[in-house]
PDB file of N, CA and C in Angstrom:
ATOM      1  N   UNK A   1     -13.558  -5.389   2.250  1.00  0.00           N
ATOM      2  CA  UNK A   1     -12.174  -5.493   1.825  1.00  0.00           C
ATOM      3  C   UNK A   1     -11.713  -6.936   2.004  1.00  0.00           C
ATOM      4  N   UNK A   2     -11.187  -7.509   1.529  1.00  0.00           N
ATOM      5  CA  UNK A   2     -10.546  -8.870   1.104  1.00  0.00           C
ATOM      6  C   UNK A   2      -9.271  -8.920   1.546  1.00  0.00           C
ATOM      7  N   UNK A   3      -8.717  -9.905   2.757  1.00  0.00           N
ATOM      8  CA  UNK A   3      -7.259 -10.386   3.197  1.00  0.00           C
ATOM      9  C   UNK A   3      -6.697 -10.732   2.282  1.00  0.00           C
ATOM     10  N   UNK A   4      -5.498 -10.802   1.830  1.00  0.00           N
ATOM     11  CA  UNK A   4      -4.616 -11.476   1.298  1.00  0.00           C
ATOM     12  C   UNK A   4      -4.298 -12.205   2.168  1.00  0.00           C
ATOM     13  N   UNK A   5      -4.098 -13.704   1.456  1.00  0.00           N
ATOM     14  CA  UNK A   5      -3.891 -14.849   1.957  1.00  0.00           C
ATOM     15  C   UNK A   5      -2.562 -14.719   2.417  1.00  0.00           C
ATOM     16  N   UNK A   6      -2.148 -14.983   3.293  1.00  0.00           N
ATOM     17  CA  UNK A   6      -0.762 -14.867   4.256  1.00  0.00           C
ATOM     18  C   UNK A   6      -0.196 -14.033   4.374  1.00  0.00           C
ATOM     19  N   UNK A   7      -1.357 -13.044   4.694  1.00  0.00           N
ATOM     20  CA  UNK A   7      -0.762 -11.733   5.397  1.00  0.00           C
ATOM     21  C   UNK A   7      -0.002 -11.463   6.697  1.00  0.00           C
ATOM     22  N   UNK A   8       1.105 -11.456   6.667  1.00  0.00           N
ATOM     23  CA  UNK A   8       1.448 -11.165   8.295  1.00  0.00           C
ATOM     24  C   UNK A   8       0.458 -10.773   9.333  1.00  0.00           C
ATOM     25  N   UNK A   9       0.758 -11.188  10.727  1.00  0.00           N
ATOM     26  CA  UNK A   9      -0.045 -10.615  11.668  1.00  0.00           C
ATOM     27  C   UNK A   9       1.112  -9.464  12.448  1.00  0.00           C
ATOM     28  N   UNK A  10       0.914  -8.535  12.745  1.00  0.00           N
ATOM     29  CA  UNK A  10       1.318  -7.762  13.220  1.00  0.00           C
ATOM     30  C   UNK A  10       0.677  -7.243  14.787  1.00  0.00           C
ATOM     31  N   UNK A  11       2.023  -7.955  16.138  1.00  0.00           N
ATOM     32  CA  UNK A  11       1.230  -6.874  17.197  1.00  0.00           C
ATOM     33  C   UNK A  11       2.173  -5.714  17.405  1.00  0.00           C
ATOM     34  N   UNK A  12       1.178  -4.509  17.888  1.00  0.00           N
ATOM     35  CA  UNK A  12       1.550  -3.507  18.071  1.00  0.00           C
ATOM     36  C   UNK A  12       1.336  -3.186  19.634  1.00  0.00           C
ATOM     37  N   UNK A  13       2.079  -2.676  20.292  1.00  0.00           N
ATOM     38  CA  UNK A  13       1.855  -2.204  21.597  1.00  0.00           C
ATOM     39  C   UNK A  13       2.517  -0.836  21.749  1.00  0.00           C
ATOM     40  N   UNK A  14       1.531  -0.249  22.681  1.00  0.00           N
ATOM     41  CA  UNK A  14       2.130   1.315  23.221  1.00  0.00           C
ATOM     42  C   UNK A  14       2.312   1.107  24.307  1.00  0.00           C
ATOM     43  N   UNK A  15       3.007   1.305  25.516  1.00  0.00           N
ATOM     44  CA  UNK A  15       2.820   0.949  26.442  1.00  0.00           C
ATOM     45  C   UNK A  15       3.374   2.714  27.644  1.00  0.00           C
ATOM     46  N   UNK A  16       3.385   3.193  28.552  1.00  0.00           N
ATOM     47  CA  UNK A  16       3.803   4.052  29.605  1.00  0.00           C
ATOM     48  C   UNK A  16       3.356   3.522  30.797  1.00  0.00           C
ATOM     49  N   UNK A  17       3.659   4.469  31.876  1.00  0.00           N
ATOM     50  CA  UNK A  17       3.584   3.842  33.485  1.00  0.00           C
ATOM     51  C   UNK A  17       1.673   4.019  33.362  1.00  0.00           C
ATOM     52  N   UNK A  18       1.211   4.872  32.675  1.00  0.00           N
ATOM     53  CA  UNK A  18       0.051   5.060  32.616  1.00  0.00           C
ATOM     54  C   UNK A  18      -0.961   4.221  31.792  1.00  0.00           C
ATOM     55  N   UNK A  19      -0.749   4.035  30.531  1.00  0.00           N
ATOM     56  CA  UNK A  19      -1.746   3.448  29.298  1.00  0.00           C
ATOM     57  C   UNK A  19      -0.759   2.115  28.932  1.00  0.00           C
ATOM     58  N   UNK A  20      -1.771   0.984  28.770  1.00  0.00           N
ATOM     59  CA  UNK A  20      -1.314   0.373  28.098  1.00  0.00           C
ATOM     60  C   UNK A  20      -2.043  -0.629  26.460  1.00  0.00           C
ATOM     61  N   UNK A  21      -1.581  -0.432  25.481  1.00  0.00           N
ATOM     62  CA  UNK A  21      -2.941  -0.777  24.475  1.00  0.00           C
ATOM     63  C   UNK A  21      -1.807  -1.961  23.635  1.00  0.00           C
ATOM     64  N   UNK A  22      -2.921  -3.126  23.474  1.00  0.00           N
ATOM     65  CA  UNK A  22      -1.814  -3.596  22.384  1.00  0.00           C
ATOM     66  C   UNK A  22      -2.975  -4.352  21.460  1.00  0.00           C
ATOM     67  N   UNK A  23      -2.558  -4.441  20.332  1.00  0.00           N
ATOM     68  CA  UNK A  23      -3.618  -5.193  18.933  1.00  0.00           C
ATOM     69  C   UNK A  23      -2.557  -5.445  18.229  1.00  0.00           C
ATOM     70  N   UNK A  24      -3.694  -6.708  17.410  1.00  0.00           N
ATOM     71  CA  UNK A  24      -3.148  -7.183  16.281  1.00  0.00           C
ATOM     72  C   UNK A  24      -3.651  -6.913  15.207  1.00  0.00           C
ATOM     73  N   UNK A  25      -2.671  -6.681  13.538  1.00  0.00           N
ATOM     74  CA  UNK A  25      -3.279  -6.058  12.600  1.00  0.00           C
ATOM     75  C   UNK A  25      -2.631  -6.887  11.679  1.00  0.00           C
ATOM     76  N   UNK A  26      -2.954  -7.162  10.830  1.00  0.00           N
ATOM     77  CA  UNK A  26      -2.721  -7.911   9.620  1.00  0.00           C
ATOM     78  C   UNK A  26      -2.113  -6.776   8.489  1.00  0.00           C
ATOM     79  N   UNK A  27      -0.703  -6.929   8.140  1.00  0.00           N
ATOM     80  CA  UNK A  27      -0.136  -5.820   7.242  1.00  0.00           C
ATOM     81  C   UNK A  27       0.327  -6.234   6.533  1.00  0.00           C
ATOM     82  N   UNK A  28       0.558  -5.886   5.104  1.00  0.00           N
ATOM     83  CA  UNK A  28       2.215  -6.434   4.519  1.00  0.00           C
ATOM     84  C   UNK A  28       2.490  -6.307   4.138  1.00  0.00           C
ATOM     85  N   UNK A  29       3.396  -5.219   5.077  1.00  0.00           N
ATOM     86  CA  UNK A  29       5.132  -5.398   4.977  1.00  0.00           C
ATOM     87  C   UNK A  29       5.294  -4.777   6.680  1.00  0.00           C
ATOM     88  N   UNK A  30       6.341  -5.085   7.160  1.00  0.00           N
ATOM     89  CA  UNK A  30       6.997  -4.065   8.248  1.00  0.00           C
ATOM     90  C   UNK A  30       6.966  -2.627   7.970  1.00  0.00           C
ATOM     91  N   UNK A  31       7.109  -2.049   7.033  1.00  0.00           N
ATOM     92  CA  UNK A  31       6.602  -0.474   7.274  1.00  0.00           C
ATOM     93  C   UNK A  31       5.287  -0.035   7.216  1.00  0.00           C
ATOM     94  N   UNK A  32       4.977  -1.154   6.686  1.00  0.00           N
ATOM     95  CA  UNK A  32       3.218  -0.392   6.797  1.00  0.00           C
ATOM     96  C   UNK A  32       3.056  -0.628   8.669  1.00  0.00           C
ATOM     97  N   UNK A  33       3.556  -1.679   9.010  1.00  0.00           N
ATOM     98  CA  UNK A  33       3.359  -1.599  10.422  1.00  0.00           C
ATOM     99  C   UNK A  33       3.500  -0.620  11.154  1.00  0.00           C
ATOM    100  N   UNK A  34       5.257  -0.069  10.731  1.00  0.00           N
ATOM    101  CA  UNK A  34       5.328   0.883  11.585  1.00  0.00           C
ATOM    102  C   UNK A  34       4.925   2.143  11.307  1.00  0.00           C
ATOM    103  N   UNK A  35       4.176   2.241  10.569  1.00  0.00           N
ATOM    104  CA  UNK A  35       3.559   3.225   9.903  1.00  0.00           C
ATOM    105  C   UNK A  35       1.980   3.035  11.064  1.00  0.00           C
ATOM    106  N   UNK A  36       1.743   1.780  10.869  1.00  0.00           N
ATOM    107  CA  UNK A  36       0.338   2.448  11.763  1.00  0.00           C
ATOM    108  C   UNK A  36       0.564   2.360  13.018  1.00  0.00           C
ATOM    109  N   UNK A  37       1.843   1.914  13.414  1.00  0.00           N
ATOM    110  CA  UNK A  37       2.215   1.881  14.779  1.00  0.00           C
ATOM    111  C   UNK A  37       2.135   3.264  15.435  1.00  0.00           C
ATOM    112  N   UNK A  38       2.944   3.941  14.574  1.00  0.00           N
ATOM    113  CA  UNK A  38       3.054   5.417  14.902  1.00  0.00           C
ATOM    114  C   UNK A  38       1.797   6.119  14.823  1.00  0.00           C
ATOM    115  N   UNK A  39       1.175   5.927  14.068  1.00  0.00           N
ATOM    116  CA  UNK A  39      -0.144   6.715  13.581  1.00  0.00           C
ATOM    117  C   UNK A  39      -0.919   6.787  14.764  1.00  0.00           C
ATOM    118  N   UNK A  40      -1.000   5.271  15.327  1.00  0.00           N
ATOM    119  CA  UNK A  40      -1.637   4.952  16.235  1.00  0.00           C
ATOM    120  C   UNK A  40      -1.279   5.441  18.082  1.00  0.00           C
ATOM    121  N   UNK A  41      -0.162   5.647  17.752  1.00  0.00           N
ATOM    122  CA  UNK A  41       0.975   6.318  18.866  1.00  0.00           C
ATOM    123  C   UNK A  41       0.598   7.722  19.013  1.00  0.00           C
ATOM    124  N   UNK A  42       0.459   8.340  18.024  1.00  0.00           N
ATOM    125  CA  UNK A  42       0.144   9.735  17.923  1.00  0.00           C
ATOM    126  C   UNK A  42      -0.955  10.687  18.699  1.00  0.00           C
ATOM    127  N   UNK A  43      -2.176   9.345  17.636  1.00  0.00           N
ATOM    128  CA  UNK A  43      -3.496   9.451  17.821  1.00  0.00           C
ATOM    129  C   UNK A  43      -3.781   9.641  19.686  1.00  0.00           C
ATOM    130  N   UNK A  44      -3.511   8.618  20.530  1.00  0.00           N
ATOM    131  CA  UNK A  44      -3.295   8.228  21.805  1.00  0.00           C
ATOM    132  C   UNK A  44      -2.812   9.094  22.455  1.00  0.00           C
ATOM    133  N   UNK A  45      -1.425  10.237  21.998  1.00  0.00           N
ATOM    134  CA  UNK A  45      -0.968  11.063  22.416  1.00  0.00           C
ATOM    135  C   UNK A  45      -1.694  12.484  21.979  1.00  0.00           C
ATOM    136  N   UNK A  46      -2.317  12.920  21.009  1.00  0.00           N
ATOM    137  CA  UNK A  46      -2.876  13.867  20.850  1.00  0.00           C
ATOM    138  C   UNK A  46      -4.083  13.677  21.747  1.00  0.00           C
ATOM    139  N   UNK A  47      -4.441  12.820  21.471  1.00  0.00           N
ATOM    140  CA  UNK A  47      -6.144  12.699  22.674  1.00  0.00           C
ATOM    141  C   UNK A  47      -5.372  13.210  23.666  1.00  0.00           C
ATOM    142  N   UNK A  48      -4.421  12.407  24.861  1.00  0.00           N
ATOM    143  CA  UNK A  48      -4.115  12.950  25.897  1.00  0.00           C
ATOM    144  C   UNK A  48      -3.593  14.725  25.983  1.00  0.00           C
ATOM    145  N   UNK A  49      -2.827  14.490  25.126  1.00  0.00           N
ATOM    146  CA  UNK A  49      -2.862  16.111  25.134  1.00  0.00           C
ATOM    147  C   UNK A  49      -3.876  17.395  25.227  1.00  0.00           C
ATOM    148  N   UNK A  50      -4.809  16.930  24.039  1.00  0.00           N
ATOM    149  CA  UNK A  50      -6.001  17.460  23.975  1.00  0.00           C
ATOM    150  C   UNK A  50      -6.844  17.421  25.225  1.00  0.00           C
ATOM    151  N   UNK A  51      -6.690  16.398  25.766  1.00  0.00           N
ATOM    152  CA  UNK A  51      -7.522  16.539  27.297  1.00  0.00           C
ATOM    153  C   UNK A  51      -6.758  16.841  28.485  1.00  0.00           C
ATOM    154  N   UNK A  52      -5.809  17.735  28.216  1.00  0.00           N
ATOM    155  CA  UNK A  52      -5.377  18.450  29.591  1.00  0.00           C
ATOM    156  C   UNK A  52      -4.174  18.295  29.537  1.00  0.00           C
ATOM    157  N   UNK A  53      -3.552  17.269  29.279  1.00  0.00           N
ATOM    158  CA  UNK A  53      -2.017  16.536  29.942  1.00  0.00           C
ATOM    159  C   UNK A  53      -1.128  16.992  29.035  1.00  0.00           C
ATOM    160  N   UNK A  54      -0.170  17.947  29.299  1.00  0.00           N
ATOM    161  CA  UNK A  54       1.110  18.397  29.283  1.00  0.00           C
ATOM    162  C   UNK A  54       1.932  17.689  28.399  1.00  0.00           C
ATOM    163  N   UNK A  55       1.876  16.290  28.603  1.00  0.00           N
ATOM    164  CA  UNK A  55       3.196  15.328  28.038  1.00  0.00           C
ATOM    165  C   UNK A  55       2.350  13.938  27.926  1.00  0.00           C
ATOM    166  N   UNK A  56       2.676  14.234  26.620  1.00  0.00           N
ATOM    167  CA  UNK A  56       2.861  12.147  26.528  1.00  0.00           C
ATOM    168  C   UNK A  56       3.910  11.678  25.934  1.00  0.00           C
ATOM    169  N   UNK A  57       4.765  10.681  26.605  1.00  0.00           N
ATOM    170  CA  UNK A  57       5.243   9.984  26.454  1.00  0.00           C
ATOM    171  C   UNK A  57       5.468   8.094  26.101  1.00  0.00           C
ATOM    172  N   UNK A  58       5.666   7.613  25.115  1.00  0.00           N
ATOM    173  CA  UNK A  58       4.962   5.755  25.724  1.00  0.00           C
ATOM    174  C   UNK A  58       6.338   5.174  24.526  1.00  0.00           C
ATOM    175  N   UNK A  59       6.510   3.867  25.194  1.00  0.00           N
ATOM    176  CA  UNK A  59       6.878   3.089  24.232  1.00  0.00           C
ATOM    177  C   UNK A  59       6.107   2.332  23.334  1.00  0.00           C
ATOM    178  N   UNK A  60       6.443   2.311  22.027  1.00  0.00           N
ATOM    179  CA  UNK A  60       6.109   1.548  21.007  1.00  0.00           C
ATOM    180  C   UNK A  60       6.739   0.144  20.210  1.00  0.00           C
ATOM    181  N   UNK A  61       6.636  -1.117  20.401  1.00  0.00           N
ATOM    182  CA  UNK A  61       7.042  -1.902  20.376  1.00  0.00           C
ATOM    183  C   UNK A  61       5.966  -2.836  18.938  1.00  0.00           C
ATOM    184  N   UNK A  62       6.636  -3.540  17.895  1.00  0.00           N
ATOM    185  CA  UNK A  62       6.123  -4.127  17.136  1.00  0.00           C
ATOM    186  C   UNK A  62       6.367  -5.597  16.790  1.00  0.00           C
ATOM    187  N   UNK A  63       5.969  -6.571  17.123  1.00  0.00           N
ATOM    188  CA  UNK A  63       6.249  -7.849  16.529  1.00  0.00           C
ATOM    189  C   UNK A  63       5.701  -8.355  15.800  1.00  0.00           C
ATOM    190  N   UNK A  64       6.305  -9.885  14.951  1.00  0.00           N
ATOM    191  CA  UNK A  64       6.052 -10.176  14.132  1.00  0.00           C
ATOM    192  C   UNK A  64       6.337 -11.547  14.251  1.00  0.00           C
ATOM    193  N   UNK A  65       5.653 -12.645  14.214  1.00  0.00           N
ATOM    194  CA  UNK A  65       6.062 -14.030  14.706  1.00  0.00           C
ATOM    195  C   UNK A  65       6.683 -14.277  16.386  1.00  0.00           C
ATOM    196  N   UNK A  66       6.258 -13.292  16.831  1.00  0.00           N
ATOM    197  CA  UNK A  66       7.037 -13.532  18.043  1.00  0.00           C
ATOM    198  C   UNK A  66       8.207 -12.814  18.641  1.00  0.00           C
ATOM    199  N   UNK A  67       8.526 -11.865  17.232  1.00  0.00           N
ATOM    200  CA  UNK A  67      10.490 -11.678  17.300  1.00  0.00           C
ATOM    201  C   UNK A  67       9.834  -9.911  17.530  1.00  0.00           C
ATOM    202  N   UNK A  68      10.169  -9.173  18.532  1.00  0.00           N
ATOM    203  CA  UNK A  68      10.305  -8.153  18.555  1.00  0.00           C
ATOM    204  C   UNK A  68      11.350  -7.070  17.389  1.00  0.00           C
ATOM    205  N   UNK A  69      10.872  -6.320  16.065  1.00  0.00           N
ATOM    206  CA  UNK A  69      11.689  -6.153  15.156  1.00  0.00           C
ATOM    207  C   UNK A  69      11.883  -4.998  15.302  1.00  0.00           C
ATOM    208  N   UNK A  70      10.956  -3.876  16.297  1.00  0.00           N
ATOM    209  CA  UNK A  70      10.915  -2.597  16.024  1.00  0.00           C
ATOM    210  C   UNK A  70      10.882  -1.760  17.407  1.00  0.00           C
ATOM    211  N   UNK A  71      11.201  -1.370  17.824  1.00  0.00           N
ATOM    212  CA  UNK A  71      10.801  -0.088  19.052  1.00  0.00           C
ATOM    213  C   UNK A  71      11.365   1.043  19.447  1.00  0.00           C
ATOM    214  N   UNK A  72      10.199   2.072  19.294  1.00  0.00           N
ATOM    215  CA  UNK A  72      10.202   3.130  19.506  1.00  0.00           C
ATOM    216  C   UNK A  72       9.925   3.781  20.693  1.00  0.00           C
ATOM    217  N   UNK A  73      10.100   5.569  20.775  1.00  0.00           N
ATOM    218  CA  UNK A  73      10.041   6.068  21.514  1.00  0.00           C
ATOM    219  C   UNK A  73       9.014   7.072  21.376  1.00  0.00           C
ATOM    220  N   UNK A  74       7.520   7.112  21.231  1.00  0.00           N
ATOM    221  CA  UNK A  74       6.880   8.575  20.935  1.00  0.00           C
ATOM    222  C   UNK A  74       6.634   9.632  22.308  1.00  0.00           C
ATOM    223  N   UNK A  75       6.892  10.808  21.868  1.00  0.00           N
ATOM    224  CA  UNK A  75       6.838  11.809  22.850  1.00  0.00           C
ATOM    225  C   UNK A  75       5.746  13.074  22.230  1.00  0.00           C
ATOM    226  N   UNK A  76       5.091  13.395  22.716  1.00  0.00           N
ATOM    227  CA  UNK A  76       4.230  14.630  22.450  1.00  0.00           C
ATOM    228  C   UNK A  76       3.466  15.354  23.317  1.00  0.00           C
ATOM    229  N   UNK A  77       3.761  16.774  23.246  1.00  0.00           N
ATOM    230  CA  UNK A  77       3.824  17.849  24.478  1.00  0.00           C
ATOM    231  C   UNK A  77       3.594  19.188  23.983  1.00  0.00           C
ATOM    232  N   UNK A  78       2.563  19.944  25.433  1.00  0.00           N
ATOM    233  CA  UNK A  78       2.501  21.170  24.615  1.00  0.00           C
ATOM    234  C   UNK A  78       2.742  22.441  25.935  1.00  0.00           C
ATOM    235  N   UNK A  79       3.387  23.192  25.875  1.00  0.00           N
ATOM    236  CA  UNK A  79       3.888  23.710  27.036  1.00  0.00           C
ATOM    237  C   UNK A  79       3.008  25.903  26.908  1.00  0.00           C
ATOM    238  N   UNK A  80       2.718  26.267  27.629  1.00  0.00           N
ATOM    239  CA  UNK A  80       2.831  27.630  27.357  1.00  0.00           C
ATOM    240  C   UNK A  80       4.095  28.431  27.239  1.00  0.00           C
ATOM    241  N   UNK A  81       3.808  29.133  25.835  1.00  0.00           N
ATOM    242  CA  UNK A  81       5.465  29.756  25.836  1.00  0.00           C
ATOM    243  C   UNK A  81       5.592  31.415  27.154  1.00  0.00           C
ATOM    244  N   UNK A  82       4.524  31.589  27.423  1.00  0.00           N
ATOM    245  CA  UNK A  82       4.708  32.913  28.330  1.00  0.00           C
ATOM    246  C   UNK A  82       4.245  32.780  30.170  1.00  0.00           C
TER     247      UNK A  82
END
């Protein structure tokens, strides 16, 4: 696959008291970012879920030149209903 020449760099970070992950991705535009921001938020939280843990919670934070433009809150949880 082939960059486009002056593609934004995009970092992404998840961060909780527990995990912390951050990369850079080359996107462009801001929603595709936060598009894989989340994706990527998810992914992180379903694993944990899937392996035992009750709750995930993390912040999601996105920049772009430096300037923090975006942050979120992902939460994902699975409880017994009985």
């Amino acid at each position: 696959m082939t960059r486009q020449f002056g593609m934004p760099k995009y970092r992404i970070s998840i961060v909780n008291k527990n995990f912390r992950a951050s990369d850079e991705h080359e996107l462009p535009s801001h929603e595709a970012a936060v598009k894989e921001a989340l994706k990527g938020a998810l992914q992180i939280g379903a694993d944990e879920v899937c392996g035992g843990e009750q709750f995930f919670g993390a912040e999601v934070g996105i920049e772009c030149d430096g300037e923090v433009f975006e942050r979120l809150v992902i939460a994902i949880g699975a409880s017994p209903l009985g």
